[in-house]
Protein backbone atom coordinates (compact mmCIF):
# COMPACT_ATOMS: atom_id res chain seq x y z
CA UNK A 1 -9.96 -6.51 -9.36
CA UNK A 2 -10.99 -8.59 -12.35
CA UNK A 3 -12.44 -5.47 -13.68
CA UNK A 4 -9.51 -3.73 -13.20
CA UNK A 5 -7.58 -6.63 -15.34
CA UNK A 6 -9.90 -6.41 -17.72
CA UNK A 7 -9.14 -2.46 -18.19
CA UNK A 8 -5.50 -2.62 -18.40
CA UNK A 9 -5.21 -1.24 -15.41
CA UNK A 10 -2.11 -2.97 -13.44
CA UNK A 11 -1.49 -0.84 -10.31
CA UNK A 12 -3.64 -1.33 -7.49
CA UNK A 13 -3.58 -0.80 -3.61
CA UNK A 14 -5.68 -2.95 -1.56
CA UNK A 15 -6.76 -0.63 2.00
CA UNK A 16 -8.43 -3.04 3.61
CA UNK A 17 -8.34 -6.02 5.90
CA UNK A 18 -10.84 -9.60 6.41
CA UNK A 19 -8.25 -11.26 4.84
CA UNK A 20 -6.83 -14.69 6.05
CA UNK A 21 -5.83 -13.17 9.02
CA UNK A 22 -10.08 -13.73 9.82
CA UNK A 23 -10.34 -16.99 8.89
CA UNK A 24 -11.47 -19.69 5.68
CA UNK A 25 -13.24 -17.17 4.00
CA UNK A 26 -10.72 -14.49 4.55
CA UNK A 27 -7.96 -16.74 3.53
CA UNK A 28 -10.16 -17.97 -0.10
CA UNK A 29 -10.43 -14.33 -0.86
CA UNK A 30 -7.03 -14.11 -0.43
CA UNK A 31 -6.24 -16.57 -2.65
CA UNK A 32 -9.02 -15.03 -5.03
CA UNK A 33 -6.99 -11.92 -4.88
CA UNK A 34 -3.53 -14.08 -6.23
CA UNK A 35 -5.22 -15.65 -8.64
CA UNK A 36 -6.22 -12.61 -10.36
CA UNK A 37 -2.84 -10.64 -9.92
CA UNK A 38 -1.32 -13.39 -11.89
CA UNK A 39 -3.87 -13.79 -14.94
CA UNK A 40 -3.85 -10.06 -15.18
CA UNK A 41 -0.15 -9.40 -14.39
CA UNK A 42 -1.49 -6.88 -11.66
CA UNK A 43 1.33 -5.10 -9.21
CA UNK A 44 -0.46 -5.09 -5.67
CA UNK A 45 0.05 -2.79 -2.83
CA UNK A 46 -2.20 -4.85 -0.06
CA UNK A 47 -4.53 -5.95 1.62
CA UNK A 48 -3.83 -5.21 5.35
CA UNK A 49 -2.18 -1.89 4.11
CA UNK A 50 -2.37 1.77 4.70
CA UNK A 51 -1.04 2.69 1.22
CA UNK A 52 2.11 4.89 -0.13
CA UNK A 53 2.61 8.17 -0.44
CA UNK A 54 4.76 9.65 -2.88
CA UNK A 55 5.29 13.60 -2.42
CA UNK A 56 7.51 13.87 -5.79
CA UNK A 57 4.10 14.04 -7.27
CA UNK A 58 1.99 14.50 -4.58
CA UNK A 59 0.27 11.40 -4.26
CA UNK A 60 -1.20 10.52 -0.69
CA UNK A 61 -2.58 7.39 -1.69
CA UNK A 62 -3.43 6.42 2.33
CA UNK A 63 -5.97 7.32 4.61
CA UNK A 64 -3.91 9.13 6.77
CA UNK A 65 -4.73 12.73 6.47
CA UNK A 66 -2.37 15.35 5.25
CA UNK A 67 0.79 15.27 3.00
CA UNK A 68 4.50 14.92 4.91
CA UNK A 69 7.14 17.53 3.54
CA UNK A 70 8.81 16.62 0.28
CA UNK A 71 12.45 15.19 1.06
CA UNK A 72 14.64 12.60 0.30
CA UNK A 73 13.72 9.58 2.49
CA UNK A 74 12.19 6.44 1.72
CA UNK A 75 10.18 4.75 4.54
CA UNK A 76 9.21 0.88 4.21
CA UNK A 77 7.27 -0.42 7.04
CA UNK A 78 4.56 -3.58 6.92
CA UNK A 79 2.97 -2.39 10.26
CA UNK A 80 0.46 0.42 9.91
CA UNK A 81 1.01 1.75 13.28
CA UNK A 82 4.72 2.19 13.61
CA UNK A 83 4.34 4.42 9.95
CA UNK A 84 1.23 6.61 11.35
CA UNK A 85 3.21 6.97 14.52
CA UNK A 86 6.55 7.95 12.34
CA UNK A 87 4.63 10.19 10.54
CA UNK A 88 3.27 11.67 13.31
CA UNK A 89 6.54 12.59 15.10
CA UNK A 90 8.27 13.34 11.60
CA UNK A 91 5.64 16.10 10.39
CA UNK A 92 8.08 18.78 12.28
CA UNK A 93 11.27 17.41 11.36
CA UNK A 94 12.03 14.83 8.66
CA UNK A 95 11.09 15.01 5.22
CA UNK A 96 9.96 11.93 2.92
CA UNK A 97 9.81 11.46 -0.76
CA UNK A 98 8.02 7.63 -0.43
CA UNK A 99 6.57 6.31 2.54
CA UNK A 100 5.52 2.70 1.85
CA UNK A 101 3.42 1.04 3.92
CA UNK A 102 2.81 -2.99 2.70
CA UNK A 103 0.92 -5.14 3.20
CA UNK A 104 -0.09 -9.13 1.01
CA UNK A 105 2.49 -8.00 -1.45
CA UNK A 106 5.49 -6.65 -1.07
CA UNK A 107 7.90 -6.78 -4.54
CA UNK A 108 7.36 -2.79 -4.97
CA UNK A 109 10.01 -1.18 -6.51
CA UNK A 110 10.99 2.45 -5.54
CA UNK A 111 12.95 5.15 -8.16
């Protein structure tokens, strides 16, 4: 991350977890993680996260495979599970333009 402030690079999304949900070390690298958003003015998606997906320009920025059908729905969620599962039942029927799932940080704004 302190590269990545260092670049000029301000976006970044965080897929991981061992965060303070694991303990004292979790919970400093947490804090690391703060730290270094605000020297660097960084706009984090994450940790504990599964990603976003944005089909207006095809970005599937998540782990979960495939790409939803473009629409016009925006769907926020801070569990992992419940947006898998959504996307799961919602690959015959609904259609998404961002599909947002948070995680340490969660001031994302959404056009």
């Amino acid at each position: 991350m302190e590269q990545c402030g260092q670049a000029g690079i301000i976006g970044i999304i965080i897929i991981s977890a061992g965060f303070k949900e694991t303990g004292l070390e979790g919970k400093a690298l947490e804090k690391r993680i703060l730290e270094i958003k605000k020297k660097y003015n960084l706009h984090i998606i994450g940790p504990n996260c599964l990603g976003i997906i944005h089909t207006d320009v095809n970005l599937n920025a998540t782990f979960i495979p495939g790409m939803p059908k473009a629409g016009n729905i925006a769907f926020i969620s801070q569990s992992g599970a419940l947006g898998s599962a959504i996307l799961d039942l919602a690959r015959m029927r609904i259609s998404f333009q961002q599909f947002y799932l948070g995680g340490l940080d969660d001031r994302c704004r959404f056009r």
